[in-house]
C-alpha atoms as a PDB file:
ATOM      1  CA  UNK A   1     119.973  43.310-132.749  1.00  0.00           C
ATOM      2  CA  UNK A   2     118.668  40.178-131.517  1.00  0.00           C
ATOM      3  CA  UNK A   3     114.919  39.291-131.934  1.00  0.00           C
ATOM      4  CA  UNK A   4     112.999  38.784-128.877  1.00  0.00           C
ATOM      5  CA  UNK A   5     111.039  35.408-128.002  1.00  0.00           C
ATOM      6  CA  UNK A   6     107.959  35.048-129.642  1.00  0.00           C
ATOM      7  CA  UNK A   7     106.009  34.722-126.043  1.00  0.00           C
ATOM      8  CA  UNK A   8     107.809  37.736-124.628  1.00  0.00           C
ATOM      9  CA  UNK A   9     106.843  39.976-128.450  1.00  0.00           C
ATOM     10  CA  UNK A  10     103.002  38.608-127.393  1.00  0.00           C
ATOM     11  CA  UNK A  11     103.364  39.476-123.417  1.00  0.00           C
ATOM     12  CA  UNK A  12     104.443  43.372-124.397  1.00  0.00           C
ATOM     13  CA  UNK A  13     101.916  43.644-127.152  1.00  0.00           C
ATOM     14  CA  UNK A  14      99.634  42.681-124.409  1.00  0.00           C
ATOM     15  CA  UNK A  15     101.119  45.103-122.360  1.00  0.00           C
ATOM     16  CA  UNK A  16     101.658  47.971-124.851  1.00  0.00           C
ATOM     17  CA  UNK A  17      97.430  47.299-125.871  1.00  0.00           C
ATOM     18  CA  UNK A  18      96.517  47.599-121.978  1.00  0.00           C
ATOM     19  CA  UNK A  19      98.374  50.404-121.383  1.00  0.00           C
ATOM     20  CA  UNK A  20      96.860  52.144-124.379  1.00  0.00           C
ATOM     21  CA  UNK A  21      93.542  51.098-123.787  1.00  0.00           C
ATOM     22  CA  UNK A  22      94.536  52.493-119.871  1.00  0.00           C
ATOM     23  CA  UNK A  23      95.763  55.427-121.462  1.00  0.00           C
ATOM     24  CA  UNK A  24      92.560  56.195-123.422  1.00  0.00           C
ATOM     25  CA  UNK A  25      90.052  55.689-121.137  1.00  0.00           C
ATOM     26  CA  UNK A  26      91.850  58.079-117.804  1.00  0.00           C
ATOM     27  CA  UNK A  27      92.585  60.471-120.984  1.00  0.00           C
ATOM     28  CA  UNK A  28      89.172  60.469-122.857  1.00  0.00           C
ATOM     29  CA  UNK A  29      86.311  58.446-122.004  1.00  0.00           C
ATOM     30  CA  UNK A  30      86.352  59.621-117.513  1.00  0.00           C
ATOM     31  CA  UNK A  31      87.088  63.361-118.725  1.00  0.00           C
ATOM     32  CA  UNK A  32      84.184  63.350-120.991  1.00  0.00           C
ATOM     33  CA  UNK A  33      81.932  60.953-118.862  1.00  0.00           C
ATOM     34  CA  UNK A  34      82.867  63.412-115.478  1.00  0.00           C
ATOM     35  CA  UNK A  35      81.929  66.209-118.258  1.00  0.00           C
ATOM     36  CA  UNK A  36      78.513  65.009-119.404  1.00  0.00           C
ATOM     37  CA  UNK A  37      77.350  64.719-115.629  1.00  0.00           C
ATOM     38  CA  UNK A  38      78.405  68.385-114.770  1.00  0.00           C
ATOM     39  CA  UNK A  39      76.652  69.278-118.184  1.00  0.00           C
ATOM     40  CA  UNK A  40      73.765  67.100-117.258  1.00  0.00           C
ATOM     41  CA  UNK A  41      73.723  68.855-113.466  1.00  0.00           C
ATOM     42  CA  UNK A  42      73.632  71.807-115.075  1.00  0.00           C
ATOM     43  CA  UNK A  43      70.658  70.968-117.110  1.00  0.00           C
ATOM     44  CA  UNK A  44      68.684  69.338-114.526  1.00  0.00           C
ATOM     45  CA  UNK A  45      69.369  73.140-112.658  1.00  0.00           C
ATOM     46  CA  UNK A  46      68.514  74.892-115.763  1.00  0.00           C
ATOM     47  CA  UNK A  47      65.396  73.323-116.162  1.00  0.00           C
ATOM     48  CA  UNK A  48      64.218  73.692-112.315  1.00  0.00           C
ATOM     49  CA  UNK A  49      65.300  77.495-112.645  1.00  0.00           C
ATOM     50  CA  UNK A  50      63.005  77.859-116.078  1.00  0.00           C
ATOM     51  CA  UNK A  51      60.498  76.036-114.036  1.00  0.00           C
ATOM     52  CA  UNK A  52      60.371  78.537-111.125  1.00  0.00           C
ATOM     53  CA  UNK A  53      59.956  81.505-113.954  1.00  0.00           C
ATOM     54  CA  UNK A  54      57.567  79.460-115.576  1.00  0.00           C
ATOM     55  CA  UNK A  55      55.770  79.507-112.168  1.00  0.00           C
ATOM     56  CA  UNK A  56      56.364  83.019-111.584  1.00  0.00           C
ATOM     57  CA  UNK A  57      55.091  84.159-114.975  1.00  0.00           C
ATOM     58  CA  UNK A  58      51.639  82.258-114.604  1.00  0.00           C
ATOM     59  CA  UNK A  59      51.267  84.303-111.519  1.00  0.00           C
ATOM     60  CA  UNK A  60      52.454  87.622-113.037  1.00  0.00           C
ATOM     61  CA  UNK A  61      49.413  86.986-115.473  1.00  0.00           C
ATOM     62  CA  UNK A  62      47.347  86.299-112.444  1.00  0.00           C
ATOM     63  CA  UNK A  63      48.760  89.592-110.263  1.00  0.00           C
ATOM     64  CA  UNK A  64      45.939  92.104-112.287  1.00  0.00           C
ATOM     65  CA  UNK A  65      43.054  89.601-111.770  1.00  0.00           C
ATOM     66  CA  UNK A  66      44.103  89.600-108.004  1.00  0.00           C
ATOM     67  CA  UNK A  67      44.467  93.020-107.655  1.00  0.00           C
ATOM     68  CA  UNK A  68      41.504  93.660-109.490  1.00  0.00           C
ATOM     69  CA  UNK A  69      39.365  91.371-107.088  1.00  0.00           C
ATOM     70  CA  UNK A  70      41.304  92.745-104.021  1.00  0.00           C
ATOM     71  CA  UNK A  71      40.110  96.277-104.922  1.00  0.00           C
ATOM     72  CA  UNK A  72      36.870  95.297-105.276  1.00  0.00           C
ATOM     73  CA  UNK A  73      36.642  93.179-102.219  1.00  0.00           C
ATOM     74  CA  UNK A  74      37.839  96.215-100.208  1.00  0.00           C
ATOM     75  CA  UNK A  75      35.190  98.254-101.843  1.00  0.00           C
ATOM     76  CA  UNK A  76      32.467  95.676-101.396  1.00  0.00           C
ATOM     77  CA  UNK A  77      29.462  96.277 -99.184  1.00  0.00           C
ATOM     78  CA  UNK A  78      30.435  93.483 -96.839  1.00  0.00           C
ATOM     79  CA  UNK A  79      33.069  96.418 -95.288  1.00  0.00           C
ATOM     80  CA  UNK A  80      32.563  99.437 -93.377  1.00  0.00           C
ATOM     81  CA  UNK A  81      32.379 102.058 -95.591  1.00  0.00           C
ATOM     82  CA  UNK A  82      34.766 105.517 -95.244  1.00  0.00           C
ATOM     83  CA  UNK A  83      37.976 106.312 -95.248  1.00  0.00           C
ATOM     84  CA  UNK A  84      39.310 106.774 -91.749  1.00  0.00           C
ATOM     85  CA  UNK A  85      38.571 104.554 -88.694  1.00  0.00           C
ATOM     86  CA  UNK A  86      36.462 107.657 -87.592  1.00  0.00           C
ATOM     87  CA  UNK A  87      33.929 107.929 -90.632  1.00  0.00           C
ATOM     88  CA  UNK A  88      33.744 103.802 -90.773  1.00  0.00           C
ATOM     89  CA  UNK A  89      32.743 104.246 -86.642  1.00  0.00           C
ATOM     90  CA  UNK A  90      30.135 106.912 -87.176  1.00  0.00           C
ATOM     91  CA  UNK A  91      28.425 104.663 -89.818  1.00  0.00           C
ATOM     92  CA  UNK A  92      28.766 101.886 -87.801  1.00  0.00           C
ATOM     93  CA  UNK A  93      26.876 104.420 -85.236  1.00  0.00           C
ATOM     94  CA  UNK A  94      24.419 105.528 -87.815  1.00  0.00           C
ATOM     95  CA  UNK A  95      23.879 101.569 -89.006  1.00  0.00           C
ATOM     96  CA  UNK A  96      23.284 100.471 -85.474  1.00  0.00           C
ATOM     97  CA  UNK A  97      20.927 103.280 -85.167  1.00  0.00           C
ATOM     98  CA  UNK A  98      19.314 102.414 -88.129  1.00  0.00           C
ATOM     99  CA  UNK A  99      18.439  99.257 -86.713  1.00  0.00           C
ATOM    100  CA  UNK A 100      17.828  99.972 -83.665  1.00  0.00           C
ATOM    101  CA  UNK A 101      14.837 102.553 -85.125  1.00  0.00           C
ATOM    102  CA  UNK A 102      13.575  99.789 -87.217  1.00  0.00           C
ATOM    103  CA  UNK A 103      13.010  97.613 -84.275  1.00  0.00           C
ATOM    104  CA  UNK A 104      10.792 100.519 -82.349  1.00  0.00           C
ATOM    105  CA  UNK A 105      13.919 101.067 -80.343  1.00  0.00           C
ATOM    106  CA  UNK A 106      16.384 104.179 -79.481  1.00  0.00           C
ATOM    107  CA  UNK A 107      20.269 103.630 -78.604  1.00  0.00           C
ATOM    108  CA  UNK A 108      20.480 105.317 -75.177  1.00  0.00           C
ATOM    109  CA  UNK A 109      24.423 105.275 -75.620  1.00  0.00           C
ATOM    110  CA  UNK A 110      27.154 105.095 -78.346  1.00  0.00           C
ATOM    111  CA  UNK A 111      30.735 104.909 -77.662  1.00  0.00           C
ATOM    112  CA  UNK A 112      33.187 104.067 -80.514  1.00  0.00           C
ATOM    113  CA  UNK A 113      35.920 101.311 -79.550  1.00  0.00           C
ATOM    114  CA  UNK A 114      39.837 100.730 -80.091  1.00  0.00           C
ATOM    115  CA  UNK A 115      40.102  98.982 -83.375  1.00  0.00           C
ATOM    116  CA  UNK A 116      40.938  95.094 -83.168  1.00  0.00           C
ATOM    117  CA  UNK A 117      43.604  93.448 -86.170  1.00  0.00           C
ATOM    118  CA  UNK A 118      42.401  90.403 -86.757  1.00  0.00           C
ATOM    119  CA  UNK A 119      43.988  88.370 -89.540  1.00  0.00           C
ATOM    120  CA  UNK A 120      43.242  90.802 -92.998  1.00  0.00           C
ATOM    121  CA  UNK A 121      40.540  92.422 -91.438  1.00  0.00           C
ATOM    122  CA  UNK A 122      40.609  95.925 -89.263  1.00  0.00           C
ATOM    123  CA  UNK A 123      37.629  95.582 -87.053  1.00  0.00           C
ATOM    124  CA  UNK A 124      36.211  98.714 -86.016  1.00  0.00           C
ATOM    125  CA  UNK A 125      33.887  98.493 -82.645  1.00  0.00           C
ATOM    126  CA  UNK A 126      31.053 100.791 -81.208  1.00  0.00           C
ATOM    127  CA  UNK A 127      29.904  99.908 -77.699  1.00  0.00           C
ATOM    128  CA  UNK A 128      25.947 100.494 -77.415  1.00  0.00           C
ATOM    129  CA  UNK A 129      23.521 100.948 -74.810  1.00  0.00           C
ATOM    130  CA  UNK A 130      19.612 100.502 -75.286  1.00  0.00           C
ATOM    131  CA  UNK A 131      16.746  98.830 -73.225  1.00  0.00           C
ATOM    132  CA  UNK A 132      14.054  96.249 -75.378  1.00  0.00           C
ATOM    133  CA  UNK A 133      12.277  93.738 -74.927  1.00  0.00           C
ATOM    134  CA  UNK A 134      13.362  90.281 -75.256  1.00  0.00           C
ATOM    135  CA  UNK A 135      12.197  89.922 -78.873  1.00  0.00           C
ATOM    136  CA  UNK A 136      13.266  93.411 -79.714  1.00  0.00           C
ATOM    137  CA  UNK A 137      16.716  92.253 -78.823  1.00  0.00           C
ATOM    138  CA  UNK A 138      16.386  88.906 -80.779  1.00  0.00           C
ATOM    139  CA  UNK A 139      15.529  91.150 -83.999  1.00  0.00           C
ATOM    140  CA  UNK A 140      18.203  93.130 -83.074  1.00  0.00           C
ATOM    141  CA  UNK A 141      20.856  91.051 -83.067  1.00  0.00           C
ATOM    142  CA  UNK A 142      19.471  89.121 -86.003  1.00  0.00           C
ATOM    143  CA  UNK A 143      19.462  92.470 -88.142  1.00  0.00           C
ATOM    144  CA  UNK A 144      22.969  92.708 -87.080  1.00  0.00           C
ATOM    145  CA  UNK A 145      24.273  89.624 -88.104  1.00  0.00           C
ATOM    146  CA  UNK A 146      22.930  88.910 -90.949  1.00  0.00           C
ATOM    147  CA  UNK A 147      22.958  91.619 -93.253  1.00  0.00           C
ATOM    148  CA  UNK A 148      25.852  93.878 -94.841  1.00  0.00           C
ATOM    149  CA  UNK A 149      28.277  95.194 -93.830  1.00  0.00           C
ATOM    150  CA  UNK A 150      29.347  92.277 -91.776  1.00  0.00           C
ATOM    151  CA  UNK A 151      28.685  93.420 -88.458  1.00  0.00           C
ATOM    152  CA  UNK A 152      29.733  90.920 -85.479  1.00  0.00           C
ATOM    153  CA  UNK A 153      28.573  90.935 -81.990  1.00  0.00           C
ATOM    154  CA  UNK A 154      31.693  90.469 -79.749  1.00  0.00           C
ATOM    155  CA  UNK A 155      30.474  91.091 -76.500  1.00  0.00           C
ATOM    156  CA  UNK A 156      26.721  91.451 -74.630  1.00  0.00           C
ATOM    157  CA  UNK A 157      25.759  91.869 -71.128  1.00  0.00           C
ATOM    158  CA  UNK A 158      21.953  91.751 -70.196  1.00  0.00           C
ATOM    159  CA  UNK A 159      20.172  92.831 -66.885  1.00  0.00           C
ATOM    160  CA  UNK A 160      16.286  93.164 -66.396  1.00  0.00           C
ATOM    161  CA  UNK A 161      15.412  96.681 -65.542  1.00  0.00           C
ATOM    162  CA  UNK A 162      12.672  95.385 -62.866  1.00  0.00           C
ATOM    163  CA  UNK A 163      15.994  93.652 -61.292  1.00  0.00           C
ATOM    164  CA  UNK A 164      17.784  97.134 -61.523  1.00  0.00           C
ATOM    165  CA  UNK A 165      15.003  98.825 -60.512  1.00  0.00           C
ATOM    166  CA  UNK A 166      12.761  96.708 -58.242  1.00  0.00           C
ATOM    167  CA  UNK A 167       9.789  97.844 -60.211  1.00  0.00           C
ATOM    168  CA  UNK A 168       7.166  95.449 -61.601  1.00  0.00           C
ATOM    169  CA  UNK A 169       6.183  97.779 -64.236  1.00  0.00           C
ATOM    170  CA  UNK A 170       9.330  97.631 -66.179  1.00  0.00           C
ATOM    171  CA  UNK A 171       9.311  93.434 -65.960  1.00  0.00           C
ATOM    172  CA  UNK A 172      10.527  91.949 -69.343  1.00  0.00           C
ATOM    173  CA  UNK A 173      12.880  95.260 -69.955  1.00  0.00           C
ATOM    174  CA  UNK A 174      16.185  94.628 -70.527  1.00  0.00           C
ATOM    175  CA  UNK A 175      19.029  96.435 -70.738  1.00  0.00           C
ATOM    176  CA  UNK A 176      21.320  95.586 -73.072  1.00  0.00           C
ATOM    177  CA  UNK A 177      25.075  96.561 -73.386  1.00  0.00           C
ATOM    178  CA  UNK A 178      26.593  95.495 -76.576  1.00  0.00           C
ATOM    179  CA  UNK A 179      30.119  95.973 -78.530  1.00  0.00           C
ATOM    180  CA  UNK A 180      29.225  95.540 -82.495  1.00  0.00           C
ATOM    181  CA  UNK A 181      32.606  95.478 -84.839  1.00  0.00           C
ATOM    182  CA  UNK A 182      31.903  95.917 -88.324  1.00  0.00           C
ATOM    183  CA  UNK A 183      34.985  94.797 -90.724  1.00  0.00           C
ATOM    184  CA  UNK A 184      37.138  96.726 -93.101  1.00  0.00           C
ATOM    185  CA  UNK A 185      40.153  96.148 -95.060  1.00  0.00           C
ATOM    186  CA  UNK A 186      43.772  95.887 -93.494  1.00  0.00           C
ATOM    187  CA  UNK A 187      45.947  98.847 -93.883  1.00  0.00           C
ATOM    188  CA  UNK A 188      48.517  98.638 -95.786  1.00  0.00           C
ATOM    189  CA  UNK A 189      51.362 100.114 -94.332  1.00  0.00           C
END
């Protein structure tokens, strides 16, 4: 057999090496590379994932302290207390009446409201009827909205008596219509 030329032996040694090399890396090195970033995608996944639990776990260790705190919140004395709308709206009644006696006063009229949802809170309303005098009624509502249970004033009318009645005697009576709502707790349904 006849030996080829010394430039063509170099040419397909050239070519036989870059065909190897060729052959190697679409064989080896893009497999593994393509590989190592799935494996690496997969980490970066992993590690989110074990990050949510992570998060999840520090609040699981929190859940008792919250429940704890919700349980007392709902049994604080800044709510109504009772079970039922009814018993929280009779001692609304008896609170309002409460301070309405300290105040030299009597509550001519009580009529319990339709409870109001307003964001966690289940406000439960008495409408009330009385006649004072002007700082009667500014003790009044003071007592009411500043001590516990929260008690909020959501709606007042005001006439003078004389101006009902056209008597002089009765000048600086008013009476006083007023819808209290004292707060409890959200059902949870």
């Amino acid at each position: 057999m006849r030996e080829l030329p010394r430039p063509l032996r170099q040419l397909a040694a050239v070519v036989l090496l870059l065909v190897t090399v060729a052959l190697i890396w679409f064989l080896g090195v893009l497999p593994l590379s393509a590989h190592f970033e799935r494996l690496g995608e997969e980490i970066a996944n992993q590690r989110t994932t074990l990050g949510r639990f992570a998060a999840v776990a520090a609040l699981q260790n929190r859940l008792g302290e919250a429940q704890r705190a919700g349980r007392a919140a709902s049994t604080s004395a800044a709510y109504l207390a009772g079970e039922g709308d009814q018993i929280k709206s009779a001692t609304l009644q008896t609170l309002l009446a409460n301070i309405a006696a300290e105040n030299g006063l009597r509550l001519t009229s009580t009529r319990a409201l339709n409870p109001i949802e307003r964001n966690e809170l289940r406000l439960i309303g008495v409408r009330v009827q009385f006649t004072a005098s002007i700082e009667q009624l500014r003790e009044i509502l003071y007592a009411v909205e500043s001590k516990q249970p929260f008690l909020f004033v959501e709606g007042l009318q005001v006439h003078t008596v004389s101006a009902m009645a056209h008597d002089p005697e009765h000048a600086g009576i008013l009476d006083v219509r007023a819808d209290i709502y004292g707060a409890a707790p959200r059902k949870r349904g």
